[in-house]
Structures are given as structure tokens and as C-alpha cells.
C-alpha atoms as a PDB file:
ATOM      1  CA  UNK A   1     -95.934 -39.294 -66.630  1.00  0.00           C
ATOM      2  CA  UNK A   2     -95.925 -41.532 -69.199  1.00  0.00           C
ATOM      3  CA  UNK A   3     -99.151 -43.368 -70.269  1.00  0.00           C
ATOM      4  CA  UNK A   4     -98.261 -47.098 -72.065  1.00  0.00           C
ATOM      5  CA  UNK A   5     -94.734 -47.915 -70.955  1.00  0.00           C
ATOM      6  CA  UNK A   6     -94.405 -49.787 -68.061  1.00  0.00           C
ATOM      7  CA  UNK A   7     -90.949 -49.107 -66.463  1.00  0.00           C
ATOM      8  CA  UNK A   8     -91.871 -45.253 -67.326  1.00  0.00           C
ATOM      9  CA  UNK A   9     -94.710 -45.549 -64.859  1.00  0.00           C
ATOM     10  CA  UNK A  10     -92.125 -47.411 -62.586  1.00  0.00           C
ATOM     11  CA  UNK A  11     -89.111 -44.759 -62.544  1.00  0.00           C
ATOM     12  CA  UNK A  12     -91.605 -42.068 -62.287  1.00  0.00           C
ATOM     13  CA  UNK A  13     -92.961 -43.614 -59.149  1.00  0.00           C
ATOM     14  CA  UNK A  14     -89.882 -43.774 -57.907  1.00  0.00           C
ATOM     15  CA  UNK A  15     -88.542 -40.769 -58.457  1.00  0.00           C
ATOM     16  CA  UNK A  16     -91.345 -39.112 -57.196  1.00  0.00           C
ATOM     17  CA  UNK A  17     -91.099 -41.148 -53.802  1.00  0.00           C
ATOM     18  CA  UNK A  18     -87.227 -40.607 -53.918  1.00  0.00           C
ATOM     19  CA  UNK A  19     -87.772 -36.683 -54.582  1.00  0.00           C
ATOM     20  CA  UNK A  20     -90.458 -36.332 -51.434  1.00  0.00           C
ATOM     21  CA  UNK A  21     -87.370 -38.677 -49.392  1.00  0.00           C
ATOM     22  CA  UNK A  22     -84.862 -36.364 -49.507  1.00  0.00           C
ATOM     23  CA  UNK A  23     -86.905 -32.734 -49.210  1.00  0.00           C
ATOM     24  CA  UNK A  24     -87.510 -34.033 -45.841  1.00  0.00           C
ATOM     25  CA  UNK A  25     -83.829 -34.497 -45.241  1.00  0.00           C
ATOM     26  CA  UNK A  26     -82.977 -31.204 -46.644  1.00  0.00           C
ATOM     27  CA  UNK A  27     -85.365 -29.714 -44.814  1.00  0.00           C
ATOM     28  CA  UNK A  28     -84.293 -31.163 -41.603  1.00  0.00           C
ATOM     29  CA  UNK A  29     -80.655 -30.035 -42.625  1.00  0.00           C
ATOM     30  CA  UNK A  30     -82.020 -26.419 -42.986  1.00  0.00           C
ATOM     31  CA  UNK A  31     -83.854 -26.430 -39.792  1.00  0.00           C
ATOM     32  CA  UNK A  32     -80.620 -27.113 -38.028  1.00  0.00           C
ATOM     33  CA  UNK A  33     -78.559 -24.810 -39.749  1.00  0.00           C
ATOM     34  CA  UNK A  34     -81.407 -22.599 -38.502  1.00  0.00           C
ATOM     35  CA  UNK A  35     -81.272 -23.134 -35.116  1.00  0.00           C
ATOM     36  CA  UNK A  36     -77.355 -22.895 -34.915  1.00  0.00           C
ATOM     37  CA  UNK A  37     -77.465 -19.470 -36.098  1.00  0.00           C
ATOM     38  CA  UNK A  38     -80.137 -18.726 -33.815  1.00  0.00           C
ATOM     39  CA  UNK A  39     -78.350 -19.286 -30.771  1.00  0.00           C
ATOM     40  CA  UNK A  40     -77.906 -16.492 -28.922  1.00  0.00           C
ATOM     41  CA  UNK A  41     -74.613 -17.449 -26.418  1.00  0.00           C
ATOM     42  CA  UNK A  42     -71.495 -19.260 -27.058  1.00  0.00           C
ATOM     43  CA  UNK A  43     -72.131 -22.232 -24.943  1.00  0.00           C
ATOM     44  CA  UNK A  44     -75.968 -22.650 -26.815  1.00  0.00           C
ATOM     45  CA  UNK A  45     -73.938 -22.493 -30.393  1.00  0.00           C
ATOM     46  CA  UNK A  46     -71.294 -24.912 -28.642  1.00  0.00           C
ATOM     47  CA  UNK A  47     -73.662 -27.672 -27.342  1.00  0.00           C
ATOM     48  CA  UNK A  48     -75.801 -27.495 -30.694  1.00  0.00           C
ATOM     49  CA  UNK A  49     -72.560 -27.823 -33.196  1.00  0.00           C
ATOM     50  CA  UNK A  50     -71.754 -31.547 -33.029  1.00  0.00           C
ATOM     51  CA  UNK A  51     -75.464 -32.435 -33.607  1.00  0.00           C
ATOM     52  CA  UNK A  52     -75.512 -30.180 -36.910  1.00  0.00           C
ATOM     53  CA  UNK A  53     -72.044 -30.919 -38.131  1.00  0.00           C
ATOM     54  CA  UNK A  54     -73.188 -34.524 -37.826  1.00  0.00           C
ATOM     55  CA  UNK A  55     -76.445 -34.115 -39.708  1.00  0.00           C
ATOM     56  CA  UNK A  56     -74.025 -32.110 -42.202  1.00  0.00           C
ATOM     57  CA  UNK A  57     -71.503 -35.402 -42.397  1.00  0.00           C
ATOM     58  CA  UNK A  58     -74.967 -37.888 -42.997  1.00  0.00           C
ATOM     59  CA  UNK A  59     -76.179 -35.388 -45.735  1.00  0.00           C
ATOM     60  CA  UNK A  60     -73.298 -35.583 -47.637  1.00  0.00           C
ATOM     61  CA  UNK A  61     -72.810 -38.992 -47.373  1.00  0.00           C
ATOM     62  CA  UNK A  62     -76.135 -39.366 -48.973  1.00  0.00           C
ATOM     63  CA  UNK A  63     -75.258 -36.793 -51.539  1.00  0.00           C
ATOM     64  CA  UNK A  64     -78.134 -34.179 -50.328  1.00  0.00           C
ATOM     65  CA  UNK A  65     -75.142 -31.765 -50.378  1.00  0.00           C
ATOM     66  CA  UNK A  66     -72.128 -31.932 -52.359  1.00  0.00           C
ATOM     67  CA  UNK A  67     -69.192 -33.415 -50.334  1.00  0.00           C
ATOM     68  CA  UNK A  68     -66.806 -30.373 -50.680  1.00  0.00           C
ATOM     69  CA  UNK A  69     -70.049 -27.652 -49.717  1.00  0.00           C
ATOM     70  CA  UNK A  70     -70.521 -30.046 -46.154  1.00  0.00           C
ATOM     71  CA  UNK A  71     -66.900 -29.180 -45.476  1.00  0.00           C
ATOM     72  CA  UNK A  72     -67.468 -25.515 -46.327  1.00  0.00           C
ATOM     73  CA  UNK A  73     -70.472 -25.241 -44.334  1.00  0.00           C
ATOM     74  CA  UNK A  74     -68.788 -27.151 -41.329  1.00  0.00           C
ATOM     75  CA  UNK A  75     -65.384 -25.011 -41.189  1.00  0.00           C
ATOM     76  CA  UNK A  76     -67.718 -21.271 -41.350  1.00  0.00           C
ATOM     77  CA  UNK A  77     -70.163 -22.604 -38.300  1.00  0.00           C
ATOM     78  CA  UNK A  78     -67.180 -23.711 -36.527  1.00  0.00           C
ATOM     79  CA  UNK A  79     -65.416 -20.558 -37.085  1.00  0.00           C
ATOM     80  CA  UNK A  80     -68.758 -18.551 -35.980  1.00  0.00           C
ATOM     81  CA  UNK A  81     -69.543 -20.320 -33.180  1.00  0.00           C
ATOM     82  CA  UNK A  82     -65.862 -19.668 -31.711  1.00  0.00           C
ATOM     83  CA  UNK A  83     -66.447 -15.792 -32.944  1.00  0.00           C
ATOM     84  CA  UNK A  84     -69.509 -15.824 -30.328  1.00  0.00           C
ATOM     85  CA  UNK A  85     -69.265 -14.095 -26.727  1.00  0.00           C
END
């Protein structure tokens, strides 16, 4: 961190606060992703899908994952989730 300038202190405050922010929602995002592939029946997979594809959606829209890797991610746990028996 820088010693004397001011707004050096500042952004490195911030982006320390910032960085600490969003490993918690990453983490979260991880810990659903998870879960889903946890589940051990179709209709487990089926009721927890909406909840992660949503977290998925928020994530993106707060640029914790690109836009285009959300859809990718989204479109494979769909397709596994209908693979289930």
C-alpha cells in the first residue's frame, strides 16, 4: 500500500473491501453449483435449479462471472438435471 498519497491509501481501501465483497458472492455461487450437482434424484436437481440459475443471472449481472460463461453454465445444469433418473 502506498505510504504518502492520499487517494492511494483510499483506492487501496477500497479495493480491498470490494475484493473481500465479492469472494463471498463467488463463494456462495460455488456452494450452489455444489449442491446442484450433489443431488442425488431428478426431482432434488429440479426443485434446486431455479434457485441456482437465479444466483447465476445476479452474478453476472454484477460481473462476478462473465455474461456469456452464466449462460454456459445455465444451459449444461439444465441439460444435466433433465439427464437425471
Amino acid at each position: 500500500m502506498a505510504k504518502r498519497i492520499a487517494s492511494a491509501q483510499k483506492q487501496a481501501r477500497k479495493s480491498r473491501k470490494r475484493r473481500e465483497f465479492y469472494r463471498g458472492k463467488r463463494q456462495a455461487l460455488k456452494s450452489a453449483l455444489k449442491n446442484l450437482a450433489a443431488a442425488k434424484t431428478k426431482e432434488e436437481a429440479q426443485k434446486l435449479l431455479p434457485g441456482v440459475q437465479s444466483l447465476i443471472d445476479k452474478s453476472a449481472k454484477r460481473r462476478i462471472v462473465h455474461h456469456k460463461t452464466a449462460s454456459r453454465l445455465k444451459s449444461r445444469l439444465a441439460r444435466e438435471t433433465a439427464d437425471l433418473k
